[in-house]
PDB file of N, CA and C in Angstrom:
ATOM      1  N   UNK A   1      83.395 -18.854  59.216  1.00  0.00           N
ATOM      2  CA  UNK A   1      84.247 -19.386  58.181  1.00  0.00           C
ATOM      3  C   UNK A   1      83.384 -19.629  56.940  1.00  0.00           C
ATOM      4  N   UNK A   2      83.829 -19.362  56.030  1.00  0.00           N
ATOM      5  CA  UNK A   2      83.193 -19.241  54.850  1.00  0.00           C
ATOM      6  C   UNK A   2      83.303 -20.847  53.840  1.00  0.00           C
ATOM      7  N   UNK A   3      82.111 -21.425  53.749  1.00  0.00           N
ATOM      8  CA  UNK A   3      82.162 -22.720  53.591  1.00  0.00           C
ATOM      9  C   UNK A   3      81.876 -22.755  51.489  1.00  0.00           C
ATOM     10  N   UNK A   4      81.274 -21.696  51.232  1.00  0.00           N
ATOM     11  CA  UNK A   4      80.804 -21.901  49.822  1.00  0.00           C
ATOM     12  C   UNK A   4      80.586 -20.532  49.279  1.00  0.00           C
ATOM     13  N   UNK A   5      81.148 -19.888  48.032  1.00  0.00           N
ATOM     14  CA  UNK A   5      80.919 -19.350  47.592  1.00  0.00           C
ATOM     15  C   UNK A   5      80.354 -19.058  45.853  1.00  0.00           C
ATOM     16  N   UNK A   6      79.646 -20.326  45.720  1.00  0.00           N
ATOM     17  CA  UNK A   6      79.567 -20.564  44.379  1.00  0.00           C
ATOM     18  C   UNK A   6      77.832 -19.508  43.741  1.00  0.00           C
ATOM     19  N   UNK A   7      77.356 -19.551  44.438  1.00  0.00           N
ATOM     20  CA  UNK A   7      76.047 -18.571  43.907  1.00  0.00           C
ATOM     21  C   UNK A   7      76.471 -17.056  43.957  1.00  0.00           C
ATOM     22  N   UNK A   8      75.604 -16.439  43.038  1.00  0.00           N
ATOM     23  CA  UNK A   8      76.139 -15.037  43.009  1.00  0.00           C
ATOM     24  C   UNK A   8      75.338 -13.825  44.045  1.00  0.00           C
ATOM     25  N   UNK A   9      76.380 -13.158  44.493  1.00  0.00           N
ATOM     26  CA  UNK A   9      75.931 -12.296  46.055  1.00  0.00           C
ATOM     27  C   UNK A   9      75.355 -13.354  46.924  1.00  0.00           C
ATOM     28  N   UNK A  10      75.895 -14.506  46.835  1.00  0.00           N
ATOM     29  CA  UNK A  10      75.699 -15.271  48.262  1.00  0.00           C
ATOM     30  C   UNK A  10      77.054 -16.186  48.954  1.00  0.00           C
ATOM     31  N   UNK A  11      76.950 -16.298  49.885  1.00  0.00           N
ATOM     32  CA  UNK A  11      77.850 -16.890  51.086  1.00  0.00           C
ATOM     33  C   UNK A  11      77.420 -18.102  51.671  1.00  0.00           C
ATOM     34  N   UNK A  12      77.995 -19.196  52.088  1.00  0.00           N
ATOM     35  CA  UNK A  12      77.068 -19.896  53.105  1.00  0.00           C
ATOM     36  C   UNK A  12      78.752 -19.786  54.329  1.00  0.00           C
ATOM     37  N   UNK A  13      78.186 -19.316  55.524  1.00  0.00           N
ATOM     38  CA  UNK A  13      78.943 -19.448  56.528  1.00  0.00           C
ATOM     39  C   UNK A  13      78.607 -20.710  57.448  1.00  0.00           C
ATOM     40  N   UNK A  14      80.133 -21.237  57.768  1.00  0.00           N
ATOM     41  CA  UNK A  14      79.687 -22.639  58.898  1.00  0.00           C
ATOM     42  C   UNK A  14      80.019 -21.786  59.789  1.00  0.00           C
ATOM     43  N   UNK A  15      79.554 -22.128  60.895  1.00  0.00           N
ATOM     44  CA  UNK A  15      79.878 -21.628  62.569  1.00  0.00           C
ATOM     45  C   UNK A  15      79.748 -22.737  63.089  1.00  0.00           C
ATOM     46  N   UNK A  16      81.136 -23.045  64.133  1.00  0.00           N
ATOM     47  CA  UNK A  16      81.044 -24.241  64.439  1.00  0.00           C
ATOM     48  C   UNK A  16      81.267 -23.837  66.097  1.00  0.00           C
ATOM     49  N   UNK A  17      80.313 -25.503  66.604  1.00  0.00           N
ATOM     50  CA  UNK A  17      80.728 -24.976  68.268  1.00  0.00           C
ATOM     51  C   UNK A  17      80.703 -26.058  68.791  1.00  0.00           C
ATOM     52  N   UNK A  18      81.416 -26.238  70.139  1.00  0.00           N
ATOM     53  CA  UNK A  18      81.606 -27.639  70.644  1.00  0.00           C
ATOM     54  C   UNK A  18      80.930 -28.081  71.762  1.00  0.00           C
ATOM     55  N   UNK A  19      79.970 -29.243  71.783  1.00  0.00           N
ATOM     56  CA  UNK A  19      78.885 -29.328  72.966  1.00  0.00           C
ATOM     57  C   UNK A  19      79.547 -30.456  73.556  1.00  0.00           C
ATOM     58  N   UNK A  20      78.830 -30.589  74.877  1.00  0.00           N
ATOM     59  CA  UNK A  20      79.151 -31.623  75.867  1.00  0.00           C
ATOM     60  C   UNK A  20      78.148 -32.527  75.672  1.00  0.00           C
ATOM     61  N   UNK A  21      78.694 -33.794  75.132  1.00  0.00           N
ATOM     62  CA  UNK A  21      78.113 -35.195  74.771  1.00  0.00           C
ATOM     63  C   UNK A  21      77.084 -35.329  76.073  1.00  0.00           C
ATOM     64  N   UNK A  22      75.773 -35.599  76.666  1.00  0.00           N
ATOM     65  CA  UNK A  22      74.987 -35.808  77.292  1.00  0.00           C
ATOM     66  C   UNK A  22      75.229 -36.587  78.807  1.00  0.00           C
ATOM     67  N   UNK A  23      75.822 -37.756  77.644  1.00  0.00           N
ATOM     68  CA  UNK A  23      75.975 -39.501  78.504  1.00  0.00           C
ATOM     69  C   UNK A  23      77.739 -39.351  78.600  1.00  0.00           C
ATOM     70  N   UNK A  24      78.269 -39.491  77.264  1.00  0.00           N
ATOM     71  CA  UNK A  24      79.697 -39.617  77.323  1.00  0.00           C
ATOM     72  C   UNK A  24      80.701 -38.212  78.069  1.00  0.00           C
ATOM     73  N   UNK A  25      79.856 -37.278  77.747  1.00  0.00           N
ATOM     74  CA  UNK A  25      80.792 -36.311  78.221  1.00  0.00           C
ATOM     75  C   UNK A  25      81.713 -36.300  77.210  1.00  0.00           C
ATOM     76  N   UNK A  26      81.887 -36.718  76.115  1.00  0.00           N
ATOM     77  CA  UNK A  26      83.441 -36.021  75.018  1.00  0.00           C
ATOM     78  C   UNK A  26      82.670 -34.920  74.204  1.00  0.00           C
ATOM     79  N   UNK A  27      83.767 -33.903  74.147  1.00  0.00           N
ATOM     80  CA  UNK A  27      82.724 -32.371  73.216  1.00  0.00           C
ATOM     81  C   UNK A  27      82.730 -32.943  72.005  1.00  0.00           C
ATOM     82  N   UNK A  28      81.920 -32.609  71.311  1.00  0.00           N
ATOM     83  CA  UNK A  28      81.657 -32.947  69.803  1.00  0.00           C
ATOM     84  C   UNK A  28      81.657 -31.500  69.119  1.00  0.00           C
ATOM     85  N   UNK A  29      81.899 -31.671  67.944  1.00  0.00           N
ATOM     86  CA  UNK A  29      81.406 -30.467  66.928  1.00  0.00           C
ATOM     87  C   UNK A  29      80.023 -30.685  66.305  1.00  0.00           C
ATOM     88  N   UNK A  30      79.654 -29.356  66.601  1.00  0.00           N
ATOM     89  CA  UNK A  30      77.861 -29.238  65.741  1.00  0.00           C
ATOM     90  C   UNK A  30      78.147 -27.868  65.030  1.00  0.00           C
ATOM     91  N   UNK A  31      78.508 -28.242  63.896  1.00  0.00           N
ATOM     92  CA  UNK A  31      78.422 -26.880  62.439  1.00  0.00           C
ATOM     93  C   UNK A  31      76.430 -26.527  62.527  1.00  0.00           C
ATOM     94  N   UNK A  32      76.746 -25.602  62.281  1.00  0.00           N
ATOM     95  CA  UNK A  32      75.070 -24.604  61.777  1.00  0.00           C
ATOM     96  C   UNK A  32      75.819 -24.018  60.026  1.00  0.00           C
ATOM     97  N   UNK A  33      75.104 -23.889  59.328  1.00  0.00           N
ATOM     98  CA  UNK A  33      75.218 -23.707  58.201  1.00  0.00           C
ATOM     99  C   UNK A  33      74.402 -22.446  58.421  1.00  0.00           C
ATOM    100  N   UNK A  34      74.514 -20.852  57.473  1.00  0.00           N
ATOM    101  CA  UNK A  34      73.941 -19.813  56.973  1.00  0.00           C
ATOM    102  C   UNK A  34      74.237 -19.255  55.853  1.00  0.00           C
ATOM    103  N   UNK A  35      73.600 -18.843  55.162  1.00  0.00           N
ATOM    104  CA  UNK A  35      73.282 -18.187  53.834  1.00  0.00           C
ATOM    105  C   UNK A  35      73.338 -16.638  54.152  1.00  0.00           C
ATOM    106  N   UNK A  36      73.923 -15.990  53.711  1.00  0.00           N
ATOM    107  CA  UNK A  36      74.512 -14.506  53.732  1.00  0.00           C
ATOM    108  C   UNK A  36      74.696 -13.968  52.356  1.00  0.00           C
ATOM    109  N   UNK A  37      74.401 -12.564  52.130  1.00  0.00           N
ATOM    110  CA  UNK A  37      74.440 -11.745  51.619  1.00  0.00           C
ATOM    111  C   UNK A  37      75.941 -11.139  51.179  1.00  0.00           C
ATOM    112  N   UNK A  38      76.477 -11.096  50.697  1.00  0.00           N
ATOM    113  CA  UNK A  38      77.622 -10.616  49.947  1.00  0.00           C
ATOM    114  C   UNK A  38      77.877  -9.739  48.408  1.00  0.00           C
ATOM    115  N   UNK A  39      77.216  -8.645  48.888  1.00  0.00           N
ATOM    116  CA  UNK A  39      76.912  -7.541  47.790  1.00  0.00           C
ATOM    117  C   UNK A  39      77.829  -7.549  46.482  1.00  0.00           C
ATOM    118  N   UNK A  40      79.180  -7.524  47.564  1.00  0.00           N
ATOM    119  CA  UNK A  40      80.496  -7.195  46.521  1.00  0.00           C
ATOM    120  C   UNK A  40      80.809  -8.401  45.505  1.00  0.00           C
ATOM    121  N   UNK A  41      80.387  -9.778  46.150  1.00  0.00           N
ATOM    122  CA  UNK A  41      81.163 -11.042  46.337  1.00  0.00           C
ATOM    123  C   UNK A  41      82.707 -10.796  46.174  1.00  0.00           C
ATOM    124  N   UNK A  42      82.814 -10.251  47.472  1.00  0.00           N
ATOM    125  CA  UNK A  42      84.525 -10.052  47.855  1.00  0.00           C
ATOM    126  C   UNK A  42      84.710 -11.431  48.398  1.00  0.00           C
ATOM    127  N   UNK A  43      84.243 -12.318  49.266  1.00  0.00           N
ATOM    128  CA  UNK A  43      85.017 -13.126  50.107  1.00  0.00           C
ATOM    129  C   UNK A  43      84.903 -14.516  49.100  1.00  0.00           C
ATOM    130  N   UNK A  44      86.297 -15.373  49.306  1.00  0.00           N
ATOM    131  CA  UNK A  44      86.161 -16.399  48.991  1.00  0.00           C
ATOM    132  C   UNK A  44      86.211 -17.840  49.956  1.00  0.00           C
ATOM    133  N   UNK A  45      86.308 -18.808  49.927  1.00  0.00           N
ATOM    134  CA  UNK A  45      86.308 -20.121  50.497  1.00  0.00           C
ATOM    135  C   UNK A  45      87.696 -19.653  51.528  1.00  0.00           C
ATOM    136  N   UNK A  46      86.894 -20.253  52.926  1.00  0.00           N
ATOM    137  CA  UNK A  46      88.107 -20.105  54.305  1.00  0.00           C
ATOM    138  C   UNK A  46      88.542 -19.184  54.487  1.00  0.00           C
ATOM    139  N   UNK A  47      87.974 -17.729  53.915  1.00  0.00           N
ATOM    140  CA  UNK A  47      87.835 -16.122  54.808  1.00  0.00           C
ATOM    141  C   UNK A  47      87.226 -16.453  56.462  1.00  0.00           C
ATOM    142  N   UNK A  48      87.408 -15.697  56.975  1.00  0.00           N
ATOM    143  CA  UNK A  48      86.412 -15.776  58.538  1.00  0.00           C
ATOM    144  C   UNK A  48      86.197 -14.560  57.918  1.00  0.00           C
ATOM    145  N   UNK A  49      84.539 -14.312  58.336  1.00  0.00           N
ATOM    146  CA  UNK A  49      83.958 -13.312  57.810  1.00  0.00           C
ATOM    147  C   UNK A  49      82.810 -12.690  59.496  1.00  0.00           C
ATOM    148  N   UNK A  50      82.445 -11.728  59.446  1.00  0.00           N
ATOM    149  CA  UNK A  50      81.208 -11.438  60.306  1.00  0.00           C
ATOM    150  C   UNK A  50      80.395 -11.011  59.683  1.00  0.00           C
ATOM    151  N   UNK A  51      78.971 -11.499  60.269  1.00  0.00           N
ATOM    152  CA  UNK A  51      77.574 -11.461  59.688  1.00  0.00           C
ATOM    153  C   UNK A  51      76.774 -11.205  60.857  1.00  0.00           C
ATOM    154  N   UNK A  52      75.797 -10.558  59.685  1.00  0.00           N
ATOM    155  CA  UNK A  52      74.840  -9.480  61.234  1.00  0.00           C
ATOM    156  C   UNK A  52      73.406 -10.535  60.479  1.00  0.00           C
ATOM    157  N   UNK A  53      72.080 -10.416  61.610  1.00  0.00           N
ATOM    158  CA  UNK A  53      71.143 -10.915  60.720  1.00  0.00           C
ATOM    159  C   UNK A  53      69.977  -9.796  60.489  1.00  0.00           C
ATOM    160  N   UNK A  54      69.029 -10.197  59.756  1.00  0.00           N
ATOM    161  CA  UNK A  54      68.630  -9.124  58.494  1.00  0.00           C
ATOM    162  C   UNK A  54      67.057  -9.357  58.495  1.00  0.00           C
ATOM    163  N   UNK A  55      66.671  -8.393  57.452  1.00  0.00           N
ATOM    164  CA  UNK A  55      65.067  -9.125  57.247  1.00  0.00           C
ATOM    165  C   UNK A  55      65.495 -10.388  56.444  1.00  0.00           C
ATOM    166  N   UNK A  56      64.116 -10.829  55.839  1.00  0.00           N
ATOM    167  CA  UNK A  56      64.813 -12.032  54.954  1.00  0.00           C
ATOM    168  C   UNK A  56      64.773 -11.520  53.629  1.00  0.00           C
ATOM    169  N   UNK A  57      65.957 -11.584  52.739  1.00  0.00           N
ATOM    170  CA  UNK A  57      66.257 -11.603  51.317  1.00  0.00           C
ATOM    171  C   UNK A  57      65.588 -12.385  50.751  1.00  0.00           C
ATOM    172  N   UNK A  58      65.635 -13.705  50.880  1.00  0.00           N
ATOM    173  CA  UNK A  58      65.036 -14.700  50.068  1.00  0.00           C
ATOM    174  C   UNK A  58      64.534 -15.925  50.921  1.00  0.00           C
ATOM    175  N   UNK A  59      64.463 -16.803  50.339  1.00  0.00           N
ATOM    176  CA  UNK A  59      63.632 -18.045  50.849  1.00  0.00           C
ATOM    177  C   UNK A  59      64.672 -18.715  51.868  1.00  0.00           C
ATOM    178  N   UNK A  60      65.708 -18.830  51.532  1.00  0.00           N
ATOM    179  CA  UNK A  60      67.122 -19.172  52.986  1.00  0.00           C
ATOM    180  C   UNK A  60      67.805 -18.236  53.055  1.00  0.00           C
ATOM    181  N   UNK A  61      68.106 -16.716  52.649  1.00  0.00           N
ATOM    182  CA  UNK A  61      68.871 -15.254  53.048  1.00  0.00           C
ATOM    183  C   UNK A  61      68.283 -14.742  54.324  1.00  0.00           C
ATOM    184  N   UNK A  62      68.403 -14.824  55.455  1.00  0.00           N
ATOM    185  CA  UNK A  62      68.795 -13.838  56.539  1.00  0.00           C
ATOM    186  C   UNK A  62      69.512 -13.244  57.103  1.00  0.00           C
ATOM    187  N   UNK A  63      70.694 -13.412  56.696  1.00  0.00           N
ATOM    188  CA  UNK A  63      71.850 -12.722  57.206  1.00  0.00           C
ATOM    189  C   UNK A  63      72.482 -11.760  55.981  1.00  0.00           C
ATOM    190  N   UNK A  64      73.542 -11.000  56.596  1.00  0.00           N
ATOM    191  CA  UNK A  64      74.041 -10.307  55.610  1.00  0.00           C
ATOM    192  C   UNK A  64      75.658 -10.093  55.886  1.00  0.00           C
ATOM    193  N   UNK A  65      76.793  -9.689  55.010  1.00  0.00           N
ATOM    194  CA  UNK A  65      78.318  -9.723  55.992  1.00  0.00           C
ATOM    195  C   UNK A  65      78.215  -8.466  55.871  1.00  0.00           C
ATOM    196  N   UNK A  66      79.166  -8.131  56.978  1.00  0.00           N
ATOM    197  CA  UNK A  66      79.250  -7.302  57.933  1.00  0.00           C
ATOM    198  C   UNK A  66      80.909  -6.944  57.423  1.00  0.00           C
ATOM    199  N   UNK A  67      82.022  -7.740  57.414  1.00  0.00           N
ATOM    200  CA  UNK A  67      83.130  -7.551  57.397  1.00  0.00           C
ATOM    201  C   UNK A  67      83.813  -8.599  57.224  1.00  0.00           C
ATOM    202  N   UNK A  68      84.910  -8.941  56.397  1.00  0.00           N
ATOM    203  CA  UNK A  68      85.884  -9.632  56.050  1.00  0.00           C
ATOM    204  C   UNK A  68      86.766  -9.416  57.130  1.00  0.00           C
ATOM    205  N   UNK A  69      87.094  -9.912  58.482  1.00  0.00           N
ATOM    206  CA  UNK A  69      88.067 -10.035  59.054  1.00  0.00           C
ATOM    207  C   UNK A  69      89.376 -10.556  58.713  1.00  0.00           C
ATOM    208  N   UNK A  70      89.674 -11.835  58.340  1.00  0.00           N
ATOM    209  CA  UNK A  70      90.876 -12.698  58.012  1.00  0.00           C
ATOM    210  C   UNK A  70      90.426 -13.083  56.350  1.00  0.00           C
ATOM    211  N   UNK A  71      91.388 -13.218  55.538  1.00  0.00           N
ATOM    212  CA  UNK A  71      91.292 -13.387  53.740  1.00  0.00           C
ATOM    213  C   UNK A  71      92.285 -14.806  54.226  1.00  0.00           C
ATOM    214  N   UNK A  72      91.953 -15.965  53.235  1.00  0.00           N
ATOM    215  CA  UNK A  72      92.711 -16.717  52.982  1.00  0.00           C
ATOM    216  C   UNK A  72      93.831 -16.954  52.178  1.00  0.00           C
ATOM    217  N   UNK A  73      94.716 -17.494  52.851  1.00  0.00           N
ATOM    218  CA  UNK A  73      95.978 -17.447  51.647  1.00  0.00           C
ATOM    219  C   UNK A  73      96.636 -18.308  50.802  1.00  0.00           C
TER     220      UNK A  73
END
């Protein structure tokens, strides 16, 4: 899911996933944040997008998209 698109040819994707609390046992959400490559800058905010990872572009660029699956509406 596409969390930010304000820099130019860049993305930051959240990926979110749900772990099992240790002690409590209730799942929680833990977002990872990534910085992606977006040549076209086709995608905007709340696309689901796929991203492959890469050499590194820049100082936080390792990834790159792959495909715009779902566009927001």
């Amino acid at each position: 899911m596409v969390s930010s698109n304000k820099m130019d040819k860049t993305i930051v994707v959240a990926a979110e996933r749900k772990v099992k609390h240790p002690i409590y046992g209730k799942f929680v959400k833990k977002t990872t944040k990534f910085h992606a490559h977006d040549e076209k800058n086709e995608c905007s905010i709340g696309d689901t997008v796929k991203i492959m990872e890469t050499r590194p572009l820049s100082k936080t660029k390792r990834w790159r998209l792959v495909e715009v699956i779902e566009k927001v509406k």
